[in-house]
C-alpha atoms as a PDB file:
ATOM      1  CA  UNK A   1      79.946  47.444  17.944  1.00  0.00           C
ATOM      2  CA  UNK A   2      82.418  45.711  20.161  1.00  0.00           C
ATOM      3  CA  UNK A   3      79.437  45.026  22.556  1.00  0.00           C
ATOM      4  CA  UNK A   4      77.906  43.099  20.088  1.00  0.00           C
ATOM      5  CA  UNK A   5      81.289  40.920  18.922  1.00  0.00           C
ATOM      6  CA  UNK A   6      81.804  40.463  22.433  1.00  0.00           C
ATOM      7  CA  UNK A   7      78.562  38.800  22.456  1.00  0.00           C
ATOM      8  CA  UNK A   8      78.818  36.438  19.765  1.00  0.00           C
ATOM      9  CA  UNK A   9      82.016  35.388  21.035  1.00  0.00           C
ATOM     10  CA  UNK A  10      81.136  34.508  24.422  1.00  0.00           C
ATOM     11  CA  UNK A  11      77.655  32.637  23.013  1.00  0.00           C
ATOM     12  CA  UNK A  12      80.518  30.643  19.880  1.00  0.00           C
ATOM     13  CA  UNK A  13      82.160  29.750  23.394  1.00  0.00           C
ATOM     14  CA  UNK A  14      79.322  28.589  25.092  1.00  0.00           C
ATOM     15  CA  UNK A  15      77.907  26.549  21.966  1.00  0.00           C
ATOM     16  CA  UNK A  16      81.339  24.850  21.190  1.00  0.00           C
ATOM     17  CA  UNK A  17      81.457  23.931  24.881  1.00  0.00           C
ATOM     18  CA  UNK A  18      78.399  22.152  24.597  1.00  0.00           C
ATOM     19  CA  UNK A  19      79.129  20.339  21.475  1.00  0.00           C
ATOM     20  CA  UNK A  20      82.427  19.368  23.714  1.00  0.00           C
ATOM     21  CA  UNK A  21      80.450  18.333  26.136  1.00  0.00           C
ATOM     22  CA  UNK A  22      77.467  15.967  23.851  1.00  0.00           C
ATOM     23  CA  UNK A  23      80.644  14.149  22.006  1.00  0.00           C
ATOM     24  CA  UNK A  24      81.837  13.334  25.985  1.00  0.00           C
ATOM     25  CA  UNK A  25      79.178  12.282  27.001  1.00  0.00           C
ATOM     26  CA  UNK A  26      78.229   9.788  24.275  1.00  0.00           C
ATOM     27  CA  UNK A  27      81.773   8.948  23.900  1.00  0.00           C
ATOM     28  CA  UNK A  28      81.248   7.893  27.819  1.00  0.00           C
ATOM     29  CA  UNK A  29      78.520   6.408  27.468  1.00  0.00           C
ATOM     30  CA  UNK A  30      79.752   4.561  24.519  1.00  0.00           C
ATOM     31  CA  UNK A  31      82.563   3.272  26.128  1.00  0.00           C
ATOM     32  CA  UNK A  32      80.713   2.437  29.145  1.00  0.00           C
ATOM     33  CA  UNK A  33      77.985  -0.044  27.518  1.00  0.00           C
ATOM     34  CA  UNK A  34      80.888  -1.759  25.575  1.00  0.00           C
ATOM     35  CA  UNK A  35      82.358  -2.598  28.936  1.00  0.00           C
ATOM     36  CA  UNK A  36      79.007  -3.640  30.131  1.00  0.00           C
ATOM     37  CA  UNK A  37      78.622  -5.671  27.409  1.00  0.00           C
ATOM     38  CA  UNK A  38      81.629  -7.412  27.088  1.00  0.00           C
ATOM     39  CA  UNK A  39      80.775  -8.809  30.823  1.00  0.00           C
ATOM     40  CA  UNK A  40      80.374 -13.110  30.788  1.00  0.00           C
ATOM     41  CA  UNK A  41      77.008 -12.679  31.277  1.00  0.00           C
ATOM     42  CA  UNK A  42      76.373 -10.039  29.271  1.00  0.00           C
ATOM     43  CA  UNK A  43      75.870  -9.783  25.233  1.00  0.00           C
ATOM     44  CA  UNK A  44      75.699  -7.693  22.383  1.00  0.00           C
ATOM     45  CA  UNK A  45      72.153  -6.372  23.105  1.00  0.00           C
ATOM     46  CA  UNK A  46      72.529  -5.477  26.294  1.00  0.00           C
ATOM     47  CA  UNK A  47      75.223  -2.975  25.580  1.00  0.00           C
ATOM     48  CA  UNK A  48      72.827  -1.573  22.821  1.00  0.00           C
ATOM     49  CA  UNK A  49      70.177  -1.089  25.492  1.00  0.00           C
ATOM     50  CA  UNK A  50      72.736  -0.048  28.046  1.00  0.00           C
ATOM     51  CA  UNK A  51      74.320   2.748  25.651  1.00  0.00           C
ATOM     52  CA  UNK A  52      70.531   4.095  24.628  1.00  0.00           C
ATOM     53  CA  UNK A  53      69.645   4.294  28.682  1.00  0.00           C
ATOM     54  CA  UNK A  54      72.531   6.213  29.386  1.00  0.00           C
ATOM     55  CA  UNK A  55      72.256   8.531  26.530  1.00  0.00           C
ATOM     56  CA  UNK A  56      68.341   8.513  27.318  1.00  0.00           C
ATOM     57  CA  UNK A  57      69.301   9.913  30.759  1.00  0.00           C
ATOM     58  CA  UNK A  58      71.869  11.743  30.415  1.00  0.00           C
ATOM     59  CA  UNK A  59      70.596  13.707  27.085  1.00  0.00           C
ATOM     60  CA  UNK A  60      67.411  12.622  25.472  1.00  0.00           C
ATOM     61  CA  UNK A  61      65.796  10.851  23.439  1.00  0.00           C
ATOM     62  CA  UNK A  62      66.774  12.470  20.779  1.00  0.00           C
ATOM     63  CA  UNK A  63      70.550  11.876  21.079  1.00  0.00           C
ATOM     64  CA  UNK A  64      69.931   7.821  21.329  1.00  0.00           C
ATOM     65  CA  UNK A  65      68.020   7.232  18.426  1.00  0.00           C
ATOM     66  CA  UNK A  66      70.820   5.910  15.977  1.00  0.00           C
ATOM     67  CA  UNK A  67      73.107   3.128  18.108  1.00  0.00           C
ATOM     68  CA  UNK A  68      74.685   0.106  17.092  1.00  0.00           C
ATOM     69  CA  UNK A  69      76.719  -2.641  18.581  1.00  0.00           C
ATOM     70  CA  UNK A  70      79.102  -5.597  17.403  1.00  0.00           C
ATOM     71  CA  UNK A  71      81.866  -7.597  17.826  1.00  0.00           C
ATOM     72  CA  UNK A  72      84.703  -6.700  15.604  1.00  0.00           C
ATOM     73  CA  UNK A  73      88.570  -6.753  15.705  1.00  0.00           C
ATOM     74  CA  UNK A  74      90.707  -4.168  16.575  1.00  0.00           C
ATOM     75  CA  UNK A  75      94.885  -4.996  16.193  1.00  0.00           C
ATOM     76  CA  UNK A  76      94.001  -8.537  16.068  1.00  0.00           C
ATOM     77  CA  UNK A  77      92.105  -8.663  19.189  1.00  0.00           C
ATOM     78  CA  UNK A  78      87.818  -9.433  19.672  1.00  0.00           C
ATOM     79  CA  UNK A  79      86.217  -6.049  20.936  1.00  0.00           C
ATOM     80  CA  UNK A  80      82.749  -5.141  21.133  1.00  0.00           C
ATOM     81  CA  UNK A  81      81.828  -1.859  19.625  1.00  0.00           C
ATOM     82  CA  UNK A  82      79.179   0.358  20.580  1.00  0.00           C
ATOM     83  CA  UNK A  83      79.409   3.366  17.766  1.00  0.00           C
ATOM     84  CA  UNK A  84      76.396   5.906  18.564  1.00  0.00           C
ATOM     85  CA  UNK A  85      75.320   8.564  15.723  1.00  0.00           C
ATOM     86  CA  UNK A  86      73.397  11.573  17.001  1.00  0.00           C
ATOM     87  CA  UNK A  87      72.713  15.022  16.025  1.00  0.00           C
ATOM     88  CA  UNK A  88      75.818  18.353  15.904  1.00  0.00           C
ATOM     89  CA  UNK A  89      74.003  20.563  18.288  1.00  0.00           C
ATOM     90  CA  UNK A  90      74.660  23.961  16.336  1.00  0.00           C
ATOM     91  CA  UNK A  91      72.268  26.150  17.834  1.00  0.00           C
ATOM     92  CA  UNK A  92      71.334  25.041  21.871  1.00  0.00           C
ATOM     93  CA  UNK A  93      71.017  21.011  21.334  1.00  0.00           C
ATOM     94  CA  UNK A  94      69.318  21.032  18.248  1.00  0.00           C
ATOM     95  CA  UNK A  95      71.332  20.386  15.041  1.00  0.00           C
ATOM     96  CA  UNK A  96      71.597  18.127  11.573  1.00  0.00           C
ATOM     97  CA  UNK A  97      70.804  13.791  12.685  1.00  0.00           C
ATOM     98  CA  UNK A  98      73.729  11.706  12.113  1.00  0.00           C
ATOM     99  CA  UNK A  99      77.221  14.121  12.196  1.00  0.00           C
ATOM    100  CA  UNK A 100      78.305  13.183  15.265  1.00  0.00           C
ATOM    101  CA  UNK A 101      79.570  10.012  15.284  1.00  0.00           C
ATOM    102  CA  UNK A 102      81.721   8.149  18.258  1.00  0.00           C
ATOM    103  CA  UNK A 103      82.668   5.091  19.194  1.00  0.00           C
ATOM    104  CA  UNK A 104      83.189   2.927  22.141  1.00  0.00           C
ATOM    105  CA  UNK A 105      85.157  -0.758  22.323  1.00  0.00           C
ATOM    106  CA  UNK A 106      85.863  -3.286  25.115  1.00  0.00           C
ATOM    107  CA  UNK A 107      87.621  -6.543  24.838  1.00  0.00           C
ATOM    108  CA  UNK A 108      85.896  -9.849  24.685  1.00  0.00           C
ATOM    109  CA  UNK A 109      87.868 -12.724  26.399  1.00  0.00           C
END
């Protein structure tokens, strides 16, 4: 019996470590294509397609299927946002489309 709560301990540990590590990694990679973006020759859509190749590579295809970027303002100050949606892995990496959501900005000049 304490075997088998061991167990399920050590795999809730390992689960919520990967869910840890999915929301840092899209919250990197978020953050990353809004800085590419927000480069002079750079735009809106090429953070969008920098965000989904970075997710693309670093998680699949799965994870980049839902990402959006814009320019909105953040304590009076132009940013560019690249917000990503993707699916709470609850059980290995698959999981319900569209809980996790995170964000990335970098300032336009």
């Amino acid at each position: 019996m304490v075997g088998g709560l061991l167990t399920m301990l050590a795999l809730a540990t390992v689960q919520l470590t990967l869910i840890l590590h999915v929301r840092n990694t899209l919250t990197d990679a978020a953050a990353s294509a809004a800085r590419y973006g927000s480069l002079a020759d750079r735009g809106v859509e090429d953070a969008k397609q920098r965000a989904e190749e970075l997710v693309d590579s670093s998680l699949g295809e799965a994870f980049a299927s839902d990402i959006s970027a814009g320019e909105t303002t953040v304590s009076g100050r132009r940013v560019l946002e690249v917000r990503l949606r993707s699916p709470l892995p609850l059980v290995g990496l698959a999981g319900p489309a569209g809980l996790l959501t995170v964000a990335g900005h970098a300032p336009l000049f």
